[in-house]
N, C-alpha and C. Protein backbone atom coordinates (compact mmCIF):
# COMPACT_ATOMS: atom_id res chain seq x y z
N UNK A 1 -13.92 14.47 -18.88
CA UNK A 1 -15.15 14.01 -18.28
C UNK A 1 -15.51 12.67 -18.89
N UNK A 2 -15.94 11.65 -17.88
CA UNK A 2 -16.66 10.50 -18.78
C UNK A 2 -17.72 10.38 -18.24
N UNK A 3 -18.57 9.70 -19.80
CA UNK A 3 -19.76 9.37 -19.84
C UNK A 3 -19.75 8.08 -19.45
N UNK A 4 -21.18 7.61 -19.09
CA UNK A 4 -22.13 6.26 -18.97
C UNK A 4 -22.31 5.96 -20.16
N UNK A 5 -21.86 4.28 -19.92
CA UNK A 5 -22.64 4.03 -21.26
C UNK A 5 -23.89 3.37 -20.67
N UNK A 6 -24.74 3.32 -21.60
CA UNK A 6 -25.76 2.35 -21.86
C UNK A 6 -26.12 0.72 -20.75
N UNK A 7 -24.98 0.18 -20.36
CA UNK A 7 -24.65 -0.70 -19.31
C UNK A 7 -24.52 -0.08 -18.25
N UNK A 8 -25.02 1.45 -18.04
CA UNK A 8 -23.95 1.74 -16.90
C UNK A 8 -22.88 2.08 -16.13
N UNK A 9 -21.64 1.56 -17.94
CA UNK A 9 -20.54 1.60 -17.05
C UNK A 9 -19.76 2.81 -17.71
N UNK A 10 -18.72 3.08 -16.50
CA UNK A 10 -17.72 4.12 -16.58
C UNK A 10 -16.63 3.90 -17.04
N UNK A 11 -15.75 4.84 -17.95
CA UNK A 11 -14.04 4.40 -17.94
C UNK A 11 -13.39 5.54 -17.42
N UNK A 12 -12.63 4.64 -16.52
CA UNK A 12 -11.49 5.73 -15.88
C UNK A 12 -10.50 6.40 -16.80
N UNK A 13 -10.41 7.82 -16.76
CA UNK A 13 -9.26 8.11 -17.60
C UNK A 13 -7.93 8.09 -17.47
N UNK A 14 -7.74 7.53 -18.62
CA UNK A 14 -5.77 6.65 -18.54
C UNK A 14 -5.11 7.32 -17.50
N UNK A 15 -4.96 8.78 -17.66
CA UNK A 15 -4.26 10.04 -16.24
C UNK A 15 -4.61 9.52 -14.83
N UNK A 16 -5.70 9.17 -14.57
CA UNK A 16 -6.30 8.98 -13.21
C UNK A 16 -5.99 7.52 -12.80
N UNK A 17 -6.12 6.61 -14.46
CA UNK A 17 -5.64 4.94 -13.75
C UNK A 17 -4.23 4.89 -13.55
N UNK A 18 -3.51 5.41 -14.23
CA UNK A 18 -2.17 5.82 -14.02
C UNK A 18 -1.16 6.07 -12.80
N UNK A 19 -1.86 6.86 -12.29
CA UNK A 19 -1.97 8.00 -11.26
C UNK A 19 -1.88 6.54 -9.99
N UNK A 20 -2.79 6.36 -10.02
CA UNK A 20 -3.56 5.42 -8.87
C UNK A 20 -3.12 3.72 -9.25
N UNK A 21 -2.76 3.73 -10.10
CA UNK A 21 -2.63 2.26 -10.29
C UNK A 21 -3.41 1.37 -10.76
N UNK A 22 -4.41 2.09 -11.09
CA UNK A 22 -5.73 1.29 -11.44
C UNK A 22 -5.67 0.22 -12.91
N UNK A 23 -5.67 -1.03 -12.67
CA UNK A 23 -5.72 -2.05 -13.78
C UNK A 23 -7.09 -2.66 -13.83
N UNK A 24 -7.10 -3.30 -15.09
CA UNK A 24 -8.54 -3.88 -15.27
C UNK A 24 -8.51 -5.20 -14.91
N UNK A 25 -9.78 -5.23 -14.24
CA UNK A 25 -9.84 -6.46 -12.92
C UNK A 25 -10.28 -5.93 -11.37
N UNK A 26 -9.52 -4.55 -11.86
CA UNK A 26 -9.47 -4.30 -10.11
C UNK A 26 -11.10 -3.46 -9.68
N UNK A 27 -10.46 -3.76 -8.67
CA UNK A 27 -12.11 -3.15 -7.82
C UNK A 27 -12.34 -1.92 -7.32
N UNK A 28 -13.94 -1.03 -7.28
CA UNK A 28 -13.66 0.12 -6.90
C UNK A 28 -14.89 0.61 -6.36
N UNK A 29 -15.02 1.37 -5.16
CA UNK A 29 -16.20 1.28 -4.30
C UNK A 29 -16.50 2.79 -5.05
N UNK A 30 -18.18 2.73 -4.84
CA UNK A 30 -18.55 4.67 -5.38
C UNK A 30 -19.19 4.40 -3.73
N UNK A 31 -19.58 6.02 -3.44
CA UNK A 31 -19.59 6.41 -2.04
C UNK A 31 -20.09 7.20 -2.46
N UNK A 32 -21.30 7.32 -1.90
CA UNK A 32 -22.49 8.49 -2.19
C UNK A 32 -21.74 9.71 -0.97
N UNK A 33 -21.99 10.76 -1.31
CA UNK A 33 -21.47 12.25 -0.23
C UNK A 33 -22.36 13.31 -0.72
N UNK A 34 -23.17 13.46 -0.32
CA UNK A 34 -24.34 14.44 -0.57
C UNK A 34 -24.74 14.36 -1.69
N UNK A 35 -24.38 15.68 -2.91
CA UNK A 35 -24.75 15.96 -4.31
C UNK A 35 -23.68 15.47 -5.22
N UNK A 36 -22.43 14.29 -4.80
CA UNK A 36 -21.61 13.99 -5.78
C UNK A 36 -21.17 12.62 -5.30
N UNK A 37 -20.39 12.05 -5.82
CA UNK A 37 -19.93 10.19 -5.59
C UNK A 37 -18.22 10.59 -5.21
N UNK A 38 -17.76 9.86 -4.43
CA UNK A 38 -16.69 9.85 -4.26
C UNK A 38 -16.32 7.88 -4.74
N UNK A 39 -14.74 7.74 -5.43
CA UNK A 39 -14.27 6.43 -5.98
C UNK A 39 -13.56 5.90 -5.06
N UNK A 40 -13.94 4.67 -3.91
CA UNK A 40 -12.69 4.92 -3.47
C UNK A 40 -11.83 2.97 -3.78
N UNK A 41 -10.84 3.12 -3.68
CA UNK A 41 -9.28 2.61 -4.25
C UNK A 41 -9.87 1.29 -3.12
N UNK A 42 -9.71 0.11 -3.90
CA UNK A 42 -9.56 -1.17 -2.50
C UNK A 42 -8.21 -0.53 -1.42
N UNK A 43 -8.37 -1.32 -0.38
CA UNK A 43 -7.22 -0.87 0.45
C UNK A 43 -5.93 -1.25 0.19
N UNK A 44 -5.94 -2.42 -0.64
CA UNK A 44 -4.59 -2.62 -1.25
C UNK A 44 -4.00 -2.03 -2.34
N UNK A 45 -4.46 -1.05 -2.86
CA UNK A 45 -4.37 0.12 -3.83
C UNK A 45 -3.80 1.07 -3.77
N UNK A 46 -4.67 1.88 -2.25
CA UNK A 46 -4.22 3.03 -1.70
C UNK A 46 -2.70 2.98 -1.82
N UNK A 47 -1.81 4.09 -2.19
CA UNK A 47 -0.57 4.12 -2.35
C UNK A 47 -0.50 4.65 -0.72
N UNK A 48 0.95 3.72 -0.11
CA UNK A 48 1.12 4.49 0.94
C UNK A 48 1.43 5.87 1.22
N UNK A 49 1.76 6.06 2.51
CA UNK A 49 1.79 7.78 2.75
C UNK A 49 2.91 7.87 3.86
N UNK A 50 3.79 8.62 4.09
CA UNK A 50 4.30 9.43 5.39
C UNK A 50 5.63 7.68 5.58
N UNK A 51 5.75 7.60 7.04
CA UNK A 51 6.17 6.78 7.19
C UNK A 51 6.44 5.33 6.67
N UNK A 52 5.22 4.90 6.67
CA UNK A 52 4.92 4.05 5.42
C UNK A 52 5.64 3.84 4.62
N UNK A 53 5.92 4.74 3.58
CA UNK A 53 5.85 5.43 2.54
C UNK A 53 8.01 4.72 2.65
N UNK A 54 8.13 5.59 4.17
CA UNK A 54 9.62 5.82 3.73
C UNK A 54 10.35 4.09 3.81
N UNK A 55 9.17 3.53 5.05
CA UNK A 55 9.61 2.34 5.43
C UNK A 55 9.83 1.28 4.38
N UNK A 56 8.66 1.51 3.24
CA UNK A 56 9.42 0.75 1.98
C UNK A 56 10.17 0.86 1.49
N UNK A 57 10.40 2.11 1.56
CA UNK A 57 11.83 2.19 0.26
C UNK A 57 13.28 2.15 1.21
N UNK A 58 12.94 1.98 2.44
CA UNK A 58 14.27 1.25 2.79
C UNK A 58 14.55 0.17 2.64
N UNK A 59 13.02 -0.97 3.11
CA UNK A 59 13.72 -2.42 3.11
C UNK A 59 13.90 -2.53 1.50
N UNK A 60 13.42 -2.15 0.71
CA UNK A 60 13.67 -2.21 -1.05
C UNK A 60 15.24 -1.92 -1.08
N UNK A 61 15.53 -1.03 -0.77
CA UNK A 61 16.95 -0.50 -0.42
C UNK A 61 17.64 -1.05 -0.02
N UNK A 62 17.43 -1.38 0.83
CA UNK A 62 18.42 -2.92 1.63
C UNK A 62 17.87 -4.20 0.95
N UNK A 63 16.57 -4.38 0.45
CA UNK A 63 16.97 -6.04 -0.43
C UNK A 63 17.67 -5.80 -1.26
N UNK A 64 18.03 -4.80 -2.26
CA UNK A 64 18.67 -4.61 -3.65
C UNK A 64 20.41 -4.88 -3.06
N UNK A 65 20.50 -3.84 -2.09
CA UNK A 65 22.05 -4.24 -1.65
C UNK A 65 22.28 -5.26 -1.23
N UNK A 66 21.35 -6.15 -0.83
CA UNK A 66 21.73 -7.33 -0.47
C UNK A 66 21.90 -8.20 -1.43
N UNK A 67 21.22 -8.25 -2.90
CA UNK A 67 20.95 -8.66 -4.13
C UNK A 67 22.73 -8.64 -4.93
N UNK A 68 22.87 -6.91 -4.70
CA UNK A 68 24.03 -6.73 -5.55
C UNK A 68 25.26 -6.96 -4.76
N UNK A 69 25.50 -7.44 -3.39
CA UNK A 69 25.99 -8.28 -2.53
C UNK A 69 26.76 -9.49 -2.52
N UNK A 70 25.60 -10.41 -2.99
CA UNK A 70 25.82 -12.01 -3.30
C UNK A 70 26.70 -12.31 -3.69
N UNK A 71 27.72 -12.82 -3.34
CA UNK A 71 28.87 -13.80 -3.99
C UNK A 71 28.23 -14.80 -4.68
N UNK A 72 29.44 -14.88 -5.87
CA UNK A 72 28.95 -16.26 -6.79
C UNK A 72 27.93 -15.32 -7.98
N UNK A 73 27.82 -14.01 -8.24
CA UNK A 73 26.98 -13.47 -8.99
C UNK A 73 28.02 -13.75 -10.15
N UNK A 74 26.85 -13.61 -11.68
CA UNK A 74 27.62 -14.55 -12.31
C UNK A 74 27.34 -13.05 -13.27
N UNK A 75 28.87 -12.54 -14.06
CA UNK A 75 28.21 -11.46 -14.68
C UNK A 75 28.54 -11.66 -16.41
N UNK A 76 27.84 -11.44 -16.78
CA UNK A 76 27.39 -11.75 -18.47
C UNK A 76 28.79 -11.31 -19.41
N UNK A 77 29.40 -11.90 -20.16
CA UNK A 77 30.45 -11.88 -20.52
C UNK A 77 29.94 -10.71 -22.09
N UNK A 78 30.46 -9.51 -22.45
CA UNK A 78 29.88 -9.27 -23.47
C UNK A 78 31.17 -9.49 -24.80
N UNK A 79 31.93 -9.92 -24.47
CA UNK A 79 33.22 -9.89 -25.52
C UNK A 79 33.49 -11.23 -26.09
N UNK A 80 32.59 -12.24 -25.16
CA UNK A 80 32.46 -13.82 -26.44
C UNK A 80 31.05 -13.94 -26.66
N UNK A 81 30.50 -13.98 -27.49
CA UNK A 81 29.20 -14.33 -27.53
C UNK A 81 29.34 -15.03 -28.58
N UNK A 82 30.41 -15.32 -29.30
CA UNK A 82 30.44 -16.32 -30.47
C UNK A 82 29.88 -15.64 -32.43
N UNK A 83 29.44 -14.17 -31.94
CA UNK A 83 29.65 -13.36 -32.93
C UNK A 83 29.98 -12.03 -32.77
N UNK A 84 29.63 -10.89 -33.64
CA UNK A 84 29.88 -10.12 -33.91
C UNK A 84 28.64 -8.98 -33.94
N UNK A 85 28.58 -8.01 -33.70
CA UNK A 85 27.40 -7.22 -34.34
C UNK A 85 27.36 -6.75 -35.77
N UNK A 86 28.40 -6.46 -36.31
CA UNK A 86 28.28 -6.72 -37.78
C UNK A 86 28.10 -7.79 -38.75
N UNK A 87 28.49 -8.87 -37.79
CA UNK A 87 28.23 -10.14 -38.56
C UNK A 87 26.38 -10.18 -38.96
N UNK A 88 25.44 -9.52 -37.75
CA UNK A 88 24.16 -9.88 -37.32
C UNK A 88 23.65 -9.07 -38.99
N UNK A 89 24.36 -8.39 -39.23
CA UNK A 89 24.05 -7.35 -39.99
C UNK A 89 24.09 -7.84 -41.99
N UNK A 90 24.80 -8.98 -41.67
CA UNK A 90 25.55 -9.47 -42.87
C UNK A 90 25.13 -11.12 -42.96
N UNK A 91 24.16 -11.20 -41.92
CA UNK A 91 23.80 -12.69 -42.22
C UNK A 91 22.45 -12.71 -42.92
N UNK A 92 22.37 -13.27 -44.05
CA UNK A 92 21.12 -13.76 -44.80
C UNK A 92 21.36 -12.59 -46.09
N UNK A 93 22.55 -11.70 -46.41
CA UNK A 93 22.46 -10.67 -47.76
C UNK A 93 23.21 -11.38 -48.66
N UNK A 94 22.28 -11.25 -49.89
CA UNK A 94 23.17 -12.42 -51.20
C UNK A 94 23.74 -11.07 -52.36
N UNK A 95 24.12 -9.90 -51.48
CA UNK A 95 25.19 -8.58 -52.31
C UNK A 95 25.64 -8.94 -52.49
């Protein structure tokens, strides 16, 4: 449960900003409904739903394959790097 402070104001609990996405900055309407307040989410908040929902994670799906696609991708060499990991370990000891 949270309290009011003194200003008025409320803190959302971490579970619920979490949940919802909620960062500080962002905006949030109260909505009177009889004997209680309802919070509600700007519309760019609302997490999508149903279709929506699936339609992103295709084109995400298809930008990534298109990403890991690309010719000319340049991939990180891990066997020259010009040292050692034991070396990292042995630089600056006067044993």
């Amino acid at each position: 449960m949270a309290k009011v402070t003194s200003k008025l104001q409320v803190t959302v609990p971490k579970a619920i900003a979490d949940r919802f996405g909620i960062r500080p900055g962002d905006e949030i309407e109260f909505l009177p409904a009889d004997n209680s307040l309802r919070i509600l989410l700007s519309p760019d908040k609302v997490p999508p739903q149903g279709e929506d929902r699936l339609r992103l994670f295709d084109q995400a799906t298809r930008r990534q394959r298109e990403r890991e696609g690309r010719p000319g991708k340049v991939q990180a060499s891990t066997t020259d790097r010009g040292w050692t990991r034991e070396e990292l370990y042995d630089r600056g000891r006067t044993d």
